[in-house]
N, C-alpha and C. Protein backbone atom coordinates (compact mmCIF):
# COMPACT_ATOMS: atom_id res chain seq x y z
N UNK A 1 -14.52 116.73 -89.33
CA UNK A 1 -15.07 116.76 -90.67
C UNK A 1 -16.45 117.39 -90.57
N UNK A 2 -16.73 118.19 -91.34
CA UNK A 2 -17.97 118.36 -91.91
C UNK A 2 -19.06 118.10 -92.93
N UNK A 3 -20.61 118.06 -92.98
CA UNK A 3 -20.78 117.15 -93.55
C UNK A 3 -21.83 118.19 -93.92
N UNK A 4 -21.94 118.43 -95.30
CA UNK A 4 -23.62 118.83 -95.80
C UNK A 4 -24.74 118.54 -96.06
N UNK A 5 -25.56 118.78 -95.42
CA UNK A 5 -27.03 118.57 -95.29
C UNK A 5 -28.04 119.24 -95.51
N UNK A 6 -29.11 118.24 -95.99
CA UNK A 6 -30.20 119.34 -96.37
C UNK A 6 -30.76 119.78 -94.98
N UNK A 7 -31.77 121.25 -95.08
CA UNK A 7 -32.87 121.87 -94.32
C UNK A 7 -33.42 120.49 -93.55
N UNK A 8 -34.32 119.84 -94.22
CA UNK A 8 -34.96 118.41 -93.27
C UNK A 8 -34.07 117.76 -92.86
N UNK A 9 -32.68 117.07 -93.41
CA UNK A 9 -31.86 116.36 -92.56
C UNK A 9 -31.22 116.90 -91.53
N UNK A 10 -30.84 118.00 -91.73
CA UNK A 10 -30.42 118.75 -90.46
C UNK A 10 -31.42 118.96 -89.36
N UNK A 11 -32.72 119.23 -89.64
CA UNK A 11 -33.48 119.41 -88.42
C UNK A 11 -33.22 117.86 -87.94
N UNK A 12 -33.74 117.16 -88.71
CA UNK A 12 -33.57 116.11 -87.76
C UNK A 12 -32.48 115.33 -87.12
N UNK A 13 -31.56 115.85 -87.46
CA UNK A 13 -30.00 115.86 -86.83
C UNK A 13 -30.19 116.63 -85.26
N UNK A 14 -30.39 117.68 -85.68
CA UNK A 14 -30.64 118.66 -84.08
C UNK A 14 -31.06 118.84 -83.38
N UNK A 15 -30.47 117.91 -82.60
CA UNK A 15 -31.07 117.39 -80.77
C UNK A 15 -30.59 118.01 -79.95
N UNK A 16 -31.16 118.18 -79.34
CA UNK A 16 -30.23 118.65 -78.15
C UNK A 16 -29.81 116.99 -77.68
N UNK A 17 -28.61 116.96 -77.25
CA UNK A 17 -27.93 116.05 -76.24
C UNK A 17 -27.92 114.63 -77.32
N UNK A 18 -27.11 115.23 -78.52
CA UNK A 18 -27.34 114.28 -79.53
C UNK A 18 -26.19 113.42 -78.60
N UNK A 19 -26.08 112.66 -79.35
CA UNK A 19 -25.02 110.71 -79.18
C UNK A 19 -23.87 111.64 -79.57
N UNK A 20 -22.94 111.13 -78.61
CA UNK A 20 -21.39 111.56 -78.95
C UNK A 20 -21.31 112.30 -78.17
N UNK A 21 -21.48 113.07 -77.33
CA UNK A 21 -20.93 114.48 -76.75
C UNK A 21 -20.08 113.71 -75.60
N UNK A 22 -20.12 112.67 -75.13
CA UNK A 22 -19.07 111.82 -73.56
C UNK A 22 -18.11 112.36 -74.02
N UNK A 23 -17.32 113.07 -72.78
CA UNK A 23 -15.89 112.35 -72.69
C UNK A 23 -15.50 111.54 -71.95
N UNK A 24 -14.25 111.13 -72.60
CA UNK A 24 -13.36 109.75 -72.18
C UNK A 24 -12.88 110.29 -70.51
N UNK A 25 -13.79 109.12 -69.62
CA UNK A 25 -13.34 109.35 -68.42
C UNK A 25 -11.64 109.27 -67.95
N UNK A 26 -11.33 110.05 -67.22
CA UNK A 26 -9.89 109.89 -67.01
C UNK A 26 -9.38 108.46 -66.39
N UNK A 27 -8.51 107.97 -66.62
CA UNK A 27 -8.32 107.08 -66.07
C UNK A 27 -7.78 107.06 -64.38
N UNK A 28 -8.02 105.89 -63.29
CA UNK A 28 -7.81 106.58 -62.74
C UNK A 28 -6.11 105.97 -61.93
N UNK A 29 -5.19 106.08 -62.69
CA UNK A 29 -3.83 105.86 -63.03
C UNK A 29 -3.37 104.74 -63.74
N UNK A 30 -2.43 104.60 -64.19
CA UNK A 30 -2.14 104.18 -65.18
C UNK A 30 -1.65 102.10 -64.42
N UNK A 31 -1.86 102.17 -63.45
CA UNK A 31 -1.75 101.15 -62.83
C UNK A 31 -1.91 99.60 -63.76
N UNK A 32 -1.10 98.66 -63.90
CA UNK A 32 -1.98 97.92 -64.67
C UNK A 32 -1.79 97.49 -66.00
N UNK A 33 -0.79 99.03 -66.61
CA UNK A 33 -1.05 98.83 -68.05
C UNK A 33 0.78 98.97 -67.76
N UNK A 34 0.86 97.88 -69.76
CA UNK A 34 2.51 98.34 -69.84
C UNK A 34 2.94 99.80 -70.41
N UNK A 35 3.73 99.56 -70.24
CA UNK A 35 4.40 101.02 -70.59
C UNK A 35 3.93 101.55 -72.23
N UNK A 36 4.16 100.44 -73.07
CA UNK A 36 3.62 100.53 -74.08
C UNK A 36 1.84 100.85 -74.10
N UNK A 37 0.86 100.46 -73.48
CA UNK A 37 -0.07 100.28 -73.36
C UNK A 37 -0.35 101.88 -72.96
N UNK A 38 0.58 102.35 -71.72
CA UNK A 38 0.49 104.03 -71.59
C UNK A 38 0.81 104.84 -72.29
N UNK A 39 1.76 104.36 -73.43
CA UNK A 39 2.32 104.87 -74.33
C UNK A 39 0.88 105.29 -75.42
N UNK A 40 -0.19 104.51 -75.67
CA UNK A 40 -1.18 104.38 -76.57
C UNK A 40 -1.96 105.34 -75.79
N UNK A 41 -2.75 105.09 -74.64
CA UNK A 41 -3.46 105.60 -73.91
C UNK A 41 -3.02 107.45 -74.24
N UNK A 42 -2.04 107.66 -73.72
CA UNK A 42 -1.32 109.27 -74.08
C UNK A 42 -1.42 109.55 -75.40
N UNK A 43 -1.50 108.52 -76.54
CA UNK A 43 -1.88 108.72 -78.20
C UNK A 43 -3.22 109.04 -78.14
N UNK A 44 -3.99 108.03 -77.65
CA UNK A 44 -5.24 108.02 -77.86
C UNK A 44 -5.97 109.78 -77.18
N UNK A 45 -5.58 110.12 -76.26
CA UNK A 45 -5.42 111.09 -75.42
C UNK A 45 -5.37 112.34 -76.28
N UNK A 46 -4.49 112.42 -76.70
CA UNK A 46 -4.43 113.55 -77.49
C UNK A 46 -4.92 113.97 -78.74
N UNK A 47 -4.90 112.48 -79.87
CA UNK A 47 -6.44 112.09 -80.99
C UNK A 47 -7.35 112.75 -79.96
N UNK A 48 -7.81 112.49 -79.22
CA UNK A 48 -9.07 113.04 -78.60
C UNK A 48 -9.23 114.00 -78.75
N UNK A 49 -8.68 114.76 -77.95
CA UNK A 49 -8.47 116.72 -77.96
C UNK A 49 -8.82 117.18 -79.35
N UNK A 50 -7.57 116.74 -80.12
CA UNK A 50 -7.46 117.08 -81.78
C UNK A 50 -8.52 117.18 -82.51
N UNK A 51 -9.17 115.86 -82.24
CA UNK A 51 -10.68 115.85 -82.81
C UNK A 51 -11.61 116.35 -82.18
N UNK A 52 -11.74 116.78 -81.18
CA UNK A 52 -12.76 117.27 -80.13
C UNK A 52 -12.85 118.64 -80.63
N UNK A 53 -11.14 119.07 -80.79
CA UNK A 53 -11.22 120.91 -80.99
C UNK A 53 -11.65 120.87 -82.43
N UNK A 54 -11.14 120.04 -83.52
CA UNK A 54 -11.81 120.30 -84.72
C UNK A 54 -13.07 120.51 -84.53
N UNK A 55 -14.06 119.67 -84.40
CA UNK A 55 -15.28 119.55 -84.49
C UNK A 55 -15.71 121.05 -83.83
N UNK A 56 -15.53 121.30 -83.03
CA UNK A 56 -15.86 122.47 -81.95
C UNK A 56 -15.73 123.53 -82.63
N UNK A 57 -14.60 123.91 -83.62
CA UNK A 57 -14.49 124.93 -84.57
C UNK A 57 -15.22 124.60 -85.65
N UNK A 58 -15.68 123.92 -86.23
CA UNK A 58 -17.07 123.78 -86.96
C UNK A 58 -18.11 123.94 -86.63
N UNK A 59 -18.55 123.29 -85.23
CA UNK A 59 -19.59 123.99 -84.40
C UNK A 59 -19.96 125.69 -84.04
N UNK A 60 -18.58 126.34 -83.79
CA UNK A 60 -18.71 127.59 -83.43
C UNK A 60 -18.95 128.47 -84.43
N UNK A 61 -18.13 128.19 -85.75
CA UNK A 61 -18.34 128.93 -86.68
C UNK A 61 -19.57 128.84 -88.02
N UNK A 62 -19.89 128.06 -87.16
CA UNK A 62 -21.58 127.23 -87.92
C UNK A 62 -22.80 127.66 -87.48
N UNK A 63 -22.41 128.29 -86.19
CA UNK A 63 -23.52 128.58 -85.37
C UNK A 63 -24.85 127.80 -85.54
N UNK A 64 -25.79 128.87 -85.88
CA UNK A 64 -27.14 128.54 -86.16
C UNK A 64 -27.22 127.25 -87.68
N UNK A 65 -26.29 127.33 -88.38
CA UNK A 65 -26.45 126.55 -89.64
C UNK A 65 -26.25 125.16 -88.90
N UNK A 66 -24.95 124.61 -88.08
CA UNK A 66 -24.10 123.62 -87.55
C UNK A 66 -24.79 122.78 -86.74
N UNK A 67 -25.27 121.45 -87.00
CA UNK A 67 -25.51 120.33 -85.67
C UNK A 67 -24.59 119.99 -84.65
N UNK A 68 -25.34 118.99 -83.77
CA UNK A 68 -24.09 118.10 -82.91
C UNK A 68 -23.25 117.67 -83.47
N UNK A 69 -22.04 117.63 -83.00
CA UNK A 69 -21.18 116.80 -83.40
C UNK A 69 -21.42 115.29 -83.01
N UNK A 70 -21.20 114.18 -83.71
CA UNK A 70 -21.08 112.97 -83.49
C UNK A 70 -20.06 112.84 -83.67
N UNK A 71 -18.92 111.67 -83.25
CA UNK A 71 -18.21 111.09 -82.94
C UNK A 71 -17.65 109.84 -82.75
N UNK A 72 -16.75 109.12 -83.58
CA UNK A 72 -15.98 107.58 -83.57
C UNK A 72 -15.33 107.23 -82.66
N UNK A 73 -15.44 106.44 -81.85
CA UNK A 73 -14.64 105.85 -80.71
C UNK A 73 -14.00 104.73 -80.86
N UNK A 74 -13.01 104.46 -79.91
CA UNK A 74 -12.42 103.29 -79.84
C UNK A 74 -12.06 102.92 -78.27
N UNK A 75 -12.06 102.13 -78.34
CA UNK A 75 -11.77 101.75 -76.82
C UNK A 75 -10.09 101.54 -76.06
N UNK A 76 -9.26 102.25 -75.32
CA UNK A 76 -7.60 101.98 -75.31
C UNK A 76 -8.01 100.96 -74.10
N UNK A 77 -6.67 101.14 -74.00
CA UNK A 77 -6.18 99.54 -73.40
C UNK A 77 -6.82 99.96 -71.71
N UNK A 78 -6.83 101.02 -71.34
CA UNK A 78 -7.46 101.43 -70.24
C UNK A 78 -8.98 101.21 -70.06
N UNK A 79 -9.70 100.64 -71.04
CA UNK A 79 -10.81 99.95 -71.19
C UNK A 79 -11.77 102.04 -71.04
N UNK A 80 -11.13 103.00 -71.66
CA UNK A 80 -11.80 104.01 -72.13
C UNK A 80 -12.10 103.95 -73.53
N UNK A 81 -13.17 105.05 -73.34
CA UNK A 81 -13.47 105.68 -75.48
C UNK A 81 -12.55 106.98 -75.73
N UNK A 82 -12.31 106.36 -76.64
CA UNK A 82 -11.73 107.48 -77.20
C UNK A 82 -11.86 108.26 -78.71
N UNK A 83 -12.49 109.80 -78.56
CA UNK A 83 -12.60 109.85 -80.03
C UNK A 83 -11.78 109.98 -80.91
N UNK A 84 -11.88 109.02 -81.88
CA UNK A 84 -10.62 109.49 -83.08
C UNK A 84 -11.47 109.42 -84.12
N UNK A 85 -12.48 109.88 -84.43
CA UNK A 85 -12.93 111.17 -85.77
C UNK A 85 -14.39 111.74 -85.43
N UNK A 86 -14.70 112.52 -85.92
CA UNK A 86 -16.01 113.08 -85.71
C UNK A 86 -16.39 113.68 -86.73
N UNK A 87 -18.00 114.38 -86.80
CA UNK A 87 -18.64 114.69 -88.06
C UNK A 87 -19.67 115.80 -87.16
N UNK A 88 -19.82 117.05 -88.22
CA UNK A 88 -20.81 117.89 -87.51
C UNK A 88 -21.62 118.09 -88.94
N UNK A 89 -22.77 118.27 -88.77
CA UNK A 89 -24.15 118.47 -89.93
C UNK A 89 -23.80 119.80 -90.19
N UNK A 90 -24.02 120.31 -90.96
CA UNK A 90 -24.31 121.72 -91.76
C UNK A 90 -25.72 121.71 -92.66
N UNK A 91 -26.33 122.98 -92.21
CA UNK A 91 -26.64 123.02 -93.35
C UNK A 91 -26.61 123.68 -94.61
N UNK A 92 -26.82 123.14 -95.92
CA UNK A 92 -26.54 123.55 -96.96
C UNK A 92 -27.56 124.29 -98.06
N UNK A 93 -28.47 124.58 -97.41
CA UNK A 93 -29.66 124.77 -98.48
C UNK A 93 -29.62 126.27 -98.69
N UNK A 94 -29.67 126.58 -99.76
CA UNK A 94 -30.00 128.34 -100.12
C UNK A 94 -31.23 128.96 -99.35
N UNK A 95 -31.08 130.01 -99.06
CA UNK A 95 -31.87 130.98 -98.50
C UNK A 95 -33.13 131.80 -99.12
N UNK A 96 -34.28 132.07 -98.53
CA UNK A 96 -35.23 132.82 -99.36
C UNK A 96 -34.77 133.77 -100.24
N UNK A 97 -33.74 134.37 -100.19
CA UNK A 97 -33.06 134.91 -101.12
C UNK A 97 -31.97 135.27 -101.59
N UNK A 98 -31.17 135.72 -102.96
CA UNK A 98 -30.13 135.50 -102.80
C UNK A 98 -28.97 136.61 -101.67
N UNK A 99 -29.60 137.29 -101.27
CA UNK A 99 -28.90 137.83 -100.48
C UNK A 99 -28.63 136.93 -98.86
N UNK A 100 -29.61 136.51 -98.38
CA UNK A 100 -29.77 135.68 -98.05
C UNK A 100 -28.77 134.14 -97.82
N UNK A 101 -28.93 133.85 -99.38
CA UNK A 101 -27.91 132.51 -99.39
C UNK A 101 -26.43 132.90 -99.23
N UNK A 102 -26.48 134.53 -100.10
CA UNK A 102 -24.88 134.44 -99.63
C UNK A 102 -24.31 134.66 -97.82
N UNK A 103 -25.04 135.11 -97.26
CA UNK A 103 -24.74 134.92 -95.88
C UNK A 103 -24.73 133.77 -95.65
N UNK A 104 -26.03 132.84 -95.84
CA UNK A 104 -25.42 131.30 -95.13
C UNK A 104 -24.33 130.68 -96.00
N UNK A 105 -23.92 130.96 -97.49
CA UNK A 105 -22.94 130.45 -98.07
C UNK A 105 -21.52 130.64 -97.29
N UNK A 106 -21.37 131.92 -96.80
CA UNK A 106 -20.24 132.33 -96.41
C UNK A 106 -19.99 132.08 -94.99
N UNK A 107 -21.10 131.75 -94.32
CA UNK A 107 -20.88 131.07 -92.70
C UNK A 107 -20.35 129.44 -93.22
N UNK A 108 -20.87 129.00 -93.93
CA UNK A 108 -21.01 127.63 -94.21
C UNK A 108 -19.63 127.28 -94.45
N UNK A 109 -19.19 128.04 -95.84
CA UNK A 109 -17.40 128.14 -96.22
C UNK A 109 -16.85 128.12 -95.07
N UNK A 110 -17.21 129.23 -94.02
CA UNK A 110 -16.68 129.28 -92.70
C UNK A 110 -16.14 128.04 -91.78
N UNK A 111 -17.51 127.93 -91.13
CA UNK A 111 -17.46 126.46 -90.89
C UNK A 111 -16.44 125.73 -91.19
N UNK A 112 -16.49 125.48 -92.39
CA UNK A 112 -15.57 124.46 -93.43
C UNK A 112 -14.32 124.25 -93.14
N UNK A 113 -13.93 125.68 -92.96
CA UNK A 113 -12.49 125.62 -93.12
C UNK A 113 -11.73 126.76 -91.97
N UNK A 114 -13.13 126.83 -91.00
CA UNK A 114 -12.68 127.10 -89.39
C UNK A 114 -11.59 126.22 -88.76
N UNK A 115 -11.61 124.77 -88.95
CA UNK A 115 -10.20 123.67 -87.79
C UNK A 115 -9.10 124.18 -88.68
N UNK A 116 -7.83 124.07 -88.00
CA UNK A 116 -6.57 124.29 -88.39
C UNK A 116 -6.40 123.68 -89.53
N UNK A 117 -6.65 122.59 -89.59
CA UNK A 117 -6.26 121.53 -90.37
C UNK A 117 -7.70 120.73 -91.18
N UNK A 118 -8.17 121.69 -91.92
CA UNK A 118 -9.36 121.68 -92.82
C UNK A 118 -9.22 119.81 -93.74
N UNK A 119 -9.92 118.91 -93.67
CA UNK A 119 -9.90 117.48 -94.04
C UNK A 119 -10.25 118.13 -95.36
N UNK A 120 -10.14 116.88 -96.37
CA UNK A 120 -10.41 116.67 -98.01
C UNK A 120 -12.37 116.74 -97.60
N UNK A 121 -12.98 116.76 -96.82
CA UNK A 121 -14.38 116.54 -96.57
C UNK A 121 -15.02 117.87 -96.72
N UNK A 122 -13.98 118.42 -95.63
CA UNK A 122 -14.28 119.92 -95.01
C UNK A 122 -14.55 121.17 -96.49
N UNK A 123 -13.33 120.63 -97.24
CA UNK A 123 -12.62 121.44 -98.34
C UNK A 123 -13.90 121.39 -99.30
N UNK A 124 -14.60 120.45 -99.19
CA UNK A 124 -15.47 120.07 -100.60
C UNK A 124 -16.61 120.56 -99.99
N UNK A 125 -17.33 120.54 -99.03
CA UNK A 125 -18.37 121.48 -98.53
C UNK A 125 -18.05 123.05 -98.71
N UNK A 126 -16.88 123.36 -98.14
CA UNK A 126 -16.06 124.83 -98.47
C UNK A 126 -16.53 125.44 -100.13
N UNK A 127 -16.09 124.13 -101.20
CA UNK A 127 -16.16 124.52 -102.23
C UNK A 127 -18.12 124.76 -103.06
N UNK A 128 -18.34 123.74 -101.98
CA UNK A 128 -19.97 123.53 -102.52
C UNK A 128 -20.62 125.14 -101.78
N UNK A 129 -20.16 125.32 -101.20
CA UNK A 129 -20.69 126.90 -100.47
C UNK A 129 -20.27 128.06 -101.08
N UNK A 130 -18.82 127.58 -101.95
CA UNK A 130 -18.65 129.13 -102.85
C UNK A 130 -19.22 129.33 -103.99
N UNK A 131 -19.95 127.38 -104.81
CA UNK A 131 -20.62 127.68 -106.16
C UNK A 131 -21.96 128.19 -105.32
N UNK A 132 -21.93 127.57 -104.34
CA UNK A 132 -23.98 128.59 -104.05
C UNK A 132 -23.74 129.83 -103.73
N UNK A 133 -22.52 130.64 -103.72
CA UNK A 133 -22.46 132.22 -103.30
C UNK A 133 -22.26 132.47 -104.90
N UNK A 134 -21.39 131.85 -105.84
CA UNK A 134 -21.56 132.15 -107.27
C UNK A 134 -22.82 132.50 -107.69
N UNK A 135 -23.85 131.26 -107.85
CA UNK A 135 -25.21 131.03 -108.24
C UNK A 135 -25.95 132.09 -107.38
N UNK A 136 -26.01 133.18 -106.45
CA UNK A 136 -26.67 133.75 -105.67
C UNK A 136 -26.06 134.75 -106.39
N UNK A 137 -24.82 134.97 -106.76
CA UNK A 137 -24.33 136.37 -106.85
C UNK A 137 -24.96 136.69 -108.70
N UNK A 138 -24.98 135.45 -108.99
CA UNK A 138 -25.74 135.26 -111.14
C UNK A 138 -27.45 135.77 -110.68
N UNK A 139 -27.33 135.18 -109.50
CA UNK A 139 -29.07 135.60 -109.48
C UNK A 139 -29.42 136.93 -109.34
N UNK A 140 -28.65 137.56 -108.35
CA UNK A 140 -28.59 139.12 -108.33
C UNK A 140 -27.73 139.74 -109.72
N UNK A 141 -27.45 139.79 -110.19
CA UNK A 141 -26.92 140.24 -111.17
C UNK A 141 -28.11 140.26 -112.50
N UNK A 142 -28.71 138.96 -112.38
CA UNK A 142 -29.35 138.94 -113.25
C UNK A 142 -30.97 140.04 -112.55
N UNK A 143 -31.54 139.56 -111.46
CA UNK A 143 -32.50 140.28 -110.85
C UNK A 143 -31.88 142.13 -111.37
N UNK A 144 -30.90 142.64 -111.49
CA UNK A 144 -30.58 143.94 -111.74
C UNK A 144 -30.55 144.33 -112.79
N UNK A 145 -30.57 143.23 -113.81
CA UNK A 145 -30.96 143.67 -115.40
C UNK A 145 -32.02 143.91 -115.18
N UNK A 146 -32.81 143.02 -114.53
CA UNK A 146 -34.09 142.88 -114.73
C UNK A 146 -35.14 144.10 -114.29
N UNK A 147 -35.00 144.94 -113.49
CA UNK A 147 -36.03 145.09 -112.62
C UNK A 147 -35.45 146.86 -112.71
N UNK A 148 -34.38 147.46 -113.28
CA UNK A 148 -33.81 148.71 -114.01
C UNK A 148 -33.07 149.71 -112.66
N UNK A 149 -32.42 148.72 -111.92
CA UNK A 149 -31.61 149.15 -111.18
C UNK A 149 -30.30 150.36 -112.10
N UNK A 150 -30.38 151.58 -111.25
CA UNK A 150 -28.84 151.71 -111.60
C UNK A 150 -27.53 150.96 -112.30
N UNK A 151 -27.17 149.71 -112.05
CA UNK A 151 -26.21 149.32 -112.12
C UNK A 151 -27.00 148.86 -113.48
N UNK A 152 -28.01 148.58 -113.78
CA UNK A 152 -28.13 147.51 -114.73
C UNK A 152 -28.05 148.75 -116.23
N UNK A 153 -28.47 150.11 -115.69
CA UNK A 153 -28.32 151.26 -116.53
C UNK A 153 -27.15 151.44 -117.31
N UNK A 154 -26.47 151.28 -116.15
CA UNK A 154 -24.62 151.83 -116.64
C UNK A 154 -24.33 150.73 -117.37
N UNK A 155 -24.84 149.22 -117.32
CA UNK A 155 -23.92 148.60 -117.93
C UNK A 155 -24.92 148.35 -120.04
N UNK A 156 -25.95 148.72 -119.48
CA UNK A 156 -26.71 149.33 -120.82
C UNK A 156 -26.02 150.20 -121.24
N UNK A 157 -25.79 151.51 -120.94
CA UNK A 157 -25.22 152.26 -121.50
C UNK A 157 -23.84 152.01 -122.17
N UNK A 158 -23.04 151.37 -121.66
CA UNK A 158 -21.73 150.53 -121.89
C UNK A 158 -21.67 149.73 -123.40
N UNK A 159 -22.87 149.55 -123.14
CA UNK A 159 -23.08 147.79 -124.17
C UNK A 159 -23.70 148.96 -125.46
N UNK A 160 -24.26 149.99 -125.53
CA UNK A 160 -24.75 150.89 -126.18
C UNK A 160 -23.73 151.76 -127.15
N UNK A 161 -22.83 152.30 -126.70
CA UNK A 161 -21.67 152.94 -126.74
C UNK A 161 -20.37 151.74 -127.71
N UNK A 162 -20.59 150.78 -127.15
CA UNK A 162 -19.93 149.67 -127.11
C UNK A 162 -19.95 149.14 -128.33
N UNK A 163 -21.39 149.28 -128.77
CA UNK A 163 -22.49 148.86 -130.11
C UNK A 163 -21.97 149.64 -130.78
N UNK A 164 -22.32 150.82 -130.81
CA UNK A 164 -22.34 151.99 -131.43
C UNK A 164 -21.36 152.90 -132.08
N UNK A 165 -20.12 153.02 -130.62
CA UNK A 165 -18.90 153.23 -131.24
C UNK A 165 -18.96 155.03 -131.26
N UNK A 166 -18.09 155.97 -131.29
CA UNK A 166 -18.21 157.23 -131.29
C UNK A 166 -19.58 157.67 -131.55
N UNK A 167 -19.95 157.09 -133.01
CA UNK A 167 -20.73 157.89 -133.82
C UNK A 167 -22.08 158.24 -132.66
N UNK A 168 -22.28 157.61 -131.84
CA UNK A 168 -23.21 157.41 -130.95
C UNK A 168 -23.63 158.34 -129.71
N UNK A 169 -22.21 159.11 -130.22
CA UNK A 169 -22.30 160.10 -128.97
C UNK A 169 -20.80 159.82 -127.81
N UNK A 170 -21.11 158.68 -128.00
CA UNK A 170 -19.64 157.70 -127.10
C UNK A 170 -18.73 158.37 -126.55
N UNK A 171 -17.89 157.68 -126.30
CA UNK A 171 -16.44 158.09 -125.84
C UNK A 171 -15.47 157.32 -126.43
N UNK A 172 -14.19 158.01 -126.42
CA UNK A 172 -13.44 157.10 -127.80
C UNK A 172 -11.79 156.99 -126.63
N UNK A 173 -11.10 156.03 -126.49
CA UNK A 173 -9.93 156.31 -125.84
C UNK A 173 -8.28 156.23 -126.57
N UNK A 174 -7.94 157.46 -126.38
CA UNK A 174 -6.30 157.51 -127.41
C UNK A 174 -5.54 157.35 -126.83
N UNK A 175 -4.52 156.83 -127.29
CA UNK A 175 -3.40 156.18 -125.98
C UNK A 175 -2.41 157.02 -126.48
């Protein structure tokens, strides 16, 4: 799972050698336990991995935005931890500008929905990263009315024509 965070919570999330990174020592045979009991141990075993690689694909594709992963344990009958869920920080804050935010918006989405199997958690950070690439993309749009870009010309001219109608000089279309 992933989790969004502000600029300050995330720094202070990002440790090096945050809590969670152990792995579950191997056992060292199964000596001991019932069959059933190995039966769990081999469950627990593979929850591990599952969640280990999720997290790791949030990590990778988070890069510079992405914290440590932390991690839920439980203890199997082999008296190991084992992780069965984890959480990595993101962060979520817009960028000095909107060009800017849409790059970290679109690493962030990334992130999100980098593990195979994207959680209801993952999905809603995903979605909170495409309204801040929306809101970045209104801001540039609007910055291009503003400031007499090209684009903001043509679509004057449009709205002019549009107003105006032939008589204006326009263009008229016959089907």
């Amino acid at each position: 799972m992933i989790s969004a965070v502000s600029s300050a919570a995330y720094n202070a999330l990002a440790v090096p050698g945050a809590s969670g990174r152990g792995r579950p020592a191997e056992a060292g045979g199964s000596s001991g336990l019932t069959p059933e009991e190995q039966q769990r141990v081999k469950e627990l075993k593979a929850t591990d991995r599952k969640v280990r690689a999720h997290e790791l694909a949030h990590q990778a594709a988070g890069g510079n935005l992405a914290g440590g992963a932390t991690f839920t344990y439980v203890l199997g009958p082999d008296h190991q931890r084992y992780a069965v869920g984890g959480e990595v920080p993101i962060d979520v804050s817009p960028g000095r500008t909107p060009e800017e935010t849409l790059r970290r918006a679109a690493q962030v989405r990334a992130a999100a929905l980098a593990p195979a199997d994207p959680s209801g958690q993952d999905r809603q950070v995903a979605a909170q990263a495409a309204r801040l690439e929306q809101q970045a993309r209104q801001e540039q749009a609007a910055a291009g009315d503003a400031d007499g870009t090209p684009g903001s010309a043509a679509v004057e001219a449009y709205r002019k024509v549009a107003r105006d109608g032939e008589s204006a000089g326009g263009f008229s279309a016959v089907a």
